[in-house]
Protein backbone atom coordinates (compact mmCIF):
# COMPACT_ATOMS: atom_id res chain seq x y z
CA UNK A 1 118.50 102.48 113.42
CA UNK A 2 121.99 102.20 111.84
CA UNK A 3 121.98 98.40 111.72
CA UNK A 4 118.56 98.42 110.26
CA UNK A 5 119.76 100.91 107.50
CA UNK A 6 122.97 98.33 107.18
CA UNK A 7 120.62 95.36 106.99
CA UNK A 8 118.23 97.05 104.79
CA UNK A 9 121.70 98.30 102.49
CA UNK A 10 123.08 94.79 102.40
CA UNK A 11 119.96 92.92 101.44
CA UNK A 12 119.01 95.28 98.54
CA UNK A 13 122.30 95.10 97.10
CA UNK A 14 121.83 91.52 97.14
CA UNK A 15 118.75 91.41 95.39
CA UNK A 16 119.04 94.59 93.08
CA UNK A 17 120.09 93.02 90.12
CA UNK A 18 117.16 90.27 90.32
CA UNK A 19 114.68 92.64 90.72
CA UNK A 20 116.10 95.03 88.08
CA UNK A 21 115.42 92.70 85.55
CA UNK A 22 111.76 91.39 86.57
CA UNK A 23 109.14 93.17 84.74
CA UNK A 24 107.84 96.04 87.21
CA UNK A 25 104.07 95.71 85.79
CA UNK A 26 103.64 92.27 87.87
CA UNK A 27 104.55 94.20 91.02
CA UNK A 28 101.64 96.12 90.69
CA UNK A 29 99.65 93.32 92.06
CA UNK A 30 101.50 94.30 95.57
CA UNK A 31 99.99 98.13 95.65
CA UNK A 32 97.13 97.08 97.87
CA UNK A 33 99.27 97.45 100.66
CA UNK A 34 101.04 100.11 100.11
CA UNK A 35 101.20 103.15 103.14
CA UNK A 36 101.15 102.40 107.06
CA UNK A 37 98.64 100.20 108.66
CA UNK A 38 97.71 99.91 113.00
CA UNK A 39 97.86 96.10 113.78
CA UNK A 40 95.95 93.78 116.54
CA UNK A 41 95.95 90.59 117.47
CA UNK A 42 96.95 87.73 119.15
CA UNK A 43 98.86 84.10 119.48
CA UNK A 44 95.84 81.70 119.80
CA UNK A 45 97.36 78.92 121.76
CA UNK A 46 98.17 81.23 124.56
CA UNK A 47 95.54 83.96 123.90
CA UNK A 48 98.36 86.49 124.55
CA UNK A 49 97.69 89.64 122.73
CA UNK A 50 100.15 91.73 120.60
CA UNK A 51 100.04 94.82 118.28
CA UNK A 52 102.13 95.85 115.45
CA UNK A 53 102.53 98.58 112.93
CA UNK A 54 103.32 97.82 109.60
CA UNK A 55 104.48 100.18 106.53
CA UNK A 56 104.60 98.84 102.96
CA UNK A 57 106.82 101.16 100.27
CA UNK A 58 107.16 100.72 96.91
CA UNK A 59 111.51 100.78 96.38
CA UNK A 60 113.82 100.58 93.63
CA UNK A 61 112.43 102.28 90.75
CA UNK A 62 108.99 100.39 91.56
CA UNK A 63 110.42 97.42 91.21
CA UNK A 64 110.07 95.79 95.21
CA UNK A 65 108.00 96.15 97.65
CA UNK A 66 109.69 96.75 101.21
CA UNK A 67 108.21 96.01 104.26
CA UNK A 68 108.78 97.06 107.72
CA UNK A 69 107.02 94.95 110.59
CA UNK A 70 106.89 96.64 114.38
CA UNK A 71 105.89 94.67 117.18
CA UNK A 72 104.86 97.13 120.06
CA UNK A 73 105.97 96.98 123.36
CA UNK A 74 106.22 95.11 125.25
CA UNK A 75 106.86 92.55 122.04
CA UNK A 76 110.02 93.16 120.35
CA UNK A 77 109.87 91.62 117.02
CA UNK A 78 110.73 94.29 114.52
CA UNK A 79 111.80 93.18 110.38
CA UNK A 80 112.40 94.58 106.97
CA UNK A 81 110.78 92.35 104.46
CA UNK A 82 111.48 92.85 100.98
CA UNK A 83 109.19 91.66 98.18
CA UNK A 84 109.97 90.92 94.37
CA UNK A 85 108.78 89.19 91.81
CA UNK A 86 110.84 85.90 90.43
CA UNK A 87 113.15 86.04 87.82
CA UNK A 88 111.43 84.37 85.61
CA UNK A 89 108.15 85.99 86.20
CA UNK A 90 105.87 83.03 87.29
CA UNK A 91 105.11 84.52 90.98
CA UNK A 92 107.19 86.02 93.80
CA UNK A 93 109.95 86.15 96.48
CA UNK A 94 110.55 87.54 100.07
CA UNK A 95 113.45 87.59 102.14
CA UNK A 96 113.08 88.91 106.03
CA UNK A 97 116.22 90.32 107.75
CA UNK A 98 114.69 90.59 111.81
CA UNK A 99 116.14 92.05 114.98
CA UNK A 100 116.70 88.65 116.59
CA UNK A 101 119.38 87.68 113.74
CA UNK A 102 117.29 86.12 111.22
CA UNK A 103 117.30 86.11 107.53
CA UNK A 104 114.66 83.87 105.74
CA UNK A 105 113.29 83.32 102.04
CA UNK A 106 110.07 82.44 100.87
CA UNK A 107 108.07 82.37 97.84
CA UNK A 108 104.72 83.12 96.64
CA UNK A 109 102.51 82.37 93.95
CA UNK A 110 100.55 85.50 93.92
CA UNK A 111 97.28 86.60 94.99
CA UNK A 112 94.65 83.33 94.79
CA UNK A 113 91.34 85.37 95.05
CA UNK A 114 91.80 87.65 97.97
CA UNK A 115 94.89 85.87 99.84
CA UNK A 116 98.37 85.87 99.30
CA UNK A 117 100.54 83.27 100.85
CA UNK A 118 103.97 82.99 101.40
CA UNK A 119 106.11 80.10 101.75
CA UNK A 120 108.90 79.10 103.70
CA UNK A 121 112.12 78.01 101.94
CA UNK A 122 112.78 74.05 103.09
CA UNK A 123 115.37 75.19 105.51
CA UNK A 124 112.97 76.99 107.90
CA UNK A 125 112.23 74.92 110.82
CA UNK A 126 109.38 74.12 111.37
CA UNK A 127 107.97 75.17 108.33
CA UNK A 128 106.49 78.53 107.93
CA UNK A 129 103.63 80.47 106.19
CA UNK A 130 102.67 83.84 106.10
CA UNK A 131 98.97 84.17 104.84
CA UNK A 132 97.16 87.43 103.92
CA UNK A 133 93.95 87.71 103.58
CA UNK A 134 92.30 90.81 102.15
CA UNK A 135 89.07 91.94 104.39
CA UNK A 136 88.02 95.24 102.55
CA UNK A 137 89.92 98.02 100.66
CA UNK A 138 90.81 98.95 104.04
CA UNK A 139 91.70 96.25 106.36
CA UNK A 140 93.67 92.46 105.89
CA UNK A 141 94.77 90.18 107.93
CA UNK A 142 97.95 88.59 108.69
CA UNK A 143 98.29 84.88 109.52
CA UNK A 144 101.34 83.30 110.88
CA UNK A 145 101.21 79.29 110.53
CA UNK A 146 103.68 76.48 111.55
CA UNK A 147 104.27 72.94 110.36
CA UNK A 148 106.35 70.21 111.49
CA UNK A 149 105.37 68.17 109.04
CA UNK A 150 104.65 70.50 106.15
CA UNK A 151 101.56 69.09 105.59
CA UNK A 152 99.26 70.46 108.82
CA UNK A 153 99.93 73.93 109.77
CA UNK A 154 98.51 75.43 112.89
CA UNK A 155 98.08 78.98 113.21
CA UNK A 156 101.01 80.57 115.49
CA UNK A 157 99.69 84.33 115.25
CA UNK A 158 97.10 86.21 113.80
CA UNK A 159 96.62 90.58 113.48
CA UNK A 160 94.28 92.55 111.83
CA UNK A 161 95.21 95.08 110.24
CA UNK A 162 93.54 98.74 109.33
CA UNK A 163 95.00 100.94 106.93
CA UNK A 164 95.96 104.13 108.61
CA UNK A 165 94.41 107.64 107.53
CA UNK A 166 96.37 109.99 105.54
């Protein structure tokens, strides 16, 4: 718990000066998902199943959205994700600090319709997506993709996810 306060500490501090100065209005467009939502799924190619719970919190005077992402047991993939939008106000930016030691970026162009993707940063090998896809007012789902050609992306994991009741 302490390193993922430390983690959490560091990465804000970063980023606190960026977001301070983005307009909070266009992070408005991230209060779908705020509050805690129960996660299942599974990785196609193996047909392995996994669950997750995810929480979504509105931080820094409104101005990020932070994410924490729990695999359940007997998974073990656990992250803080924090959400902003860009400087210059044309779309967004992530960075996700994860238990195994990883700290990536990606960017975002904003909802398209119902789905918001998120792309990896050209240093993430292979490339990576994250896709969400809103279902209802109530449920989205969360699509993991890989590339390693950044072209053809194949889906690497998949959850549904349910918002959970108050």
């Amino acid at each position: 718990m302490l390193v993922r306060v430390v983690v959490l500490g560091v990465v804000v501090m970063m980023l606190a000066p960026v977001a301070a100065a983005a307009p909070q209005r266009s992070m408005a467009a991230m209060d779908y998902f705020a509050g805690r939502w129960d996660c299942a799924g599974s990785f196609p190619a193996t047909g392995k199943t996994i669950a997750s719970t995810i929480r979504f919190d509105r931080d820094l005077d409104g101005k990020v959205m932070v994410k924490h992402h729990d695999d359940l047991p007997p998974a073990g993939y656990h992250a803080i994700e924090i959400w902003m939008p860009q400087p210059d106000g044309h779309g967004f930016r992530e960075v996700i600090a994860d238990n195994f030691g990883g700290l990536r970026t990606y960017h975002s162009d904003g909802w398209k319709g119902g789905t918001l993707s998120w792309q990896g940063a050209a240093d993430i090998e292979p490339s990576q997506r994250f896709v969400y896809a809103k279902v209802d007012r109530e449920t989205f789902r969360l699509d993991w993709d890989v590339s390693k050609d950044r072209m053809h992306y194949k889906l690497g994991d998949t959850l549904t996810c349910k918002r959970r009741s108050a």
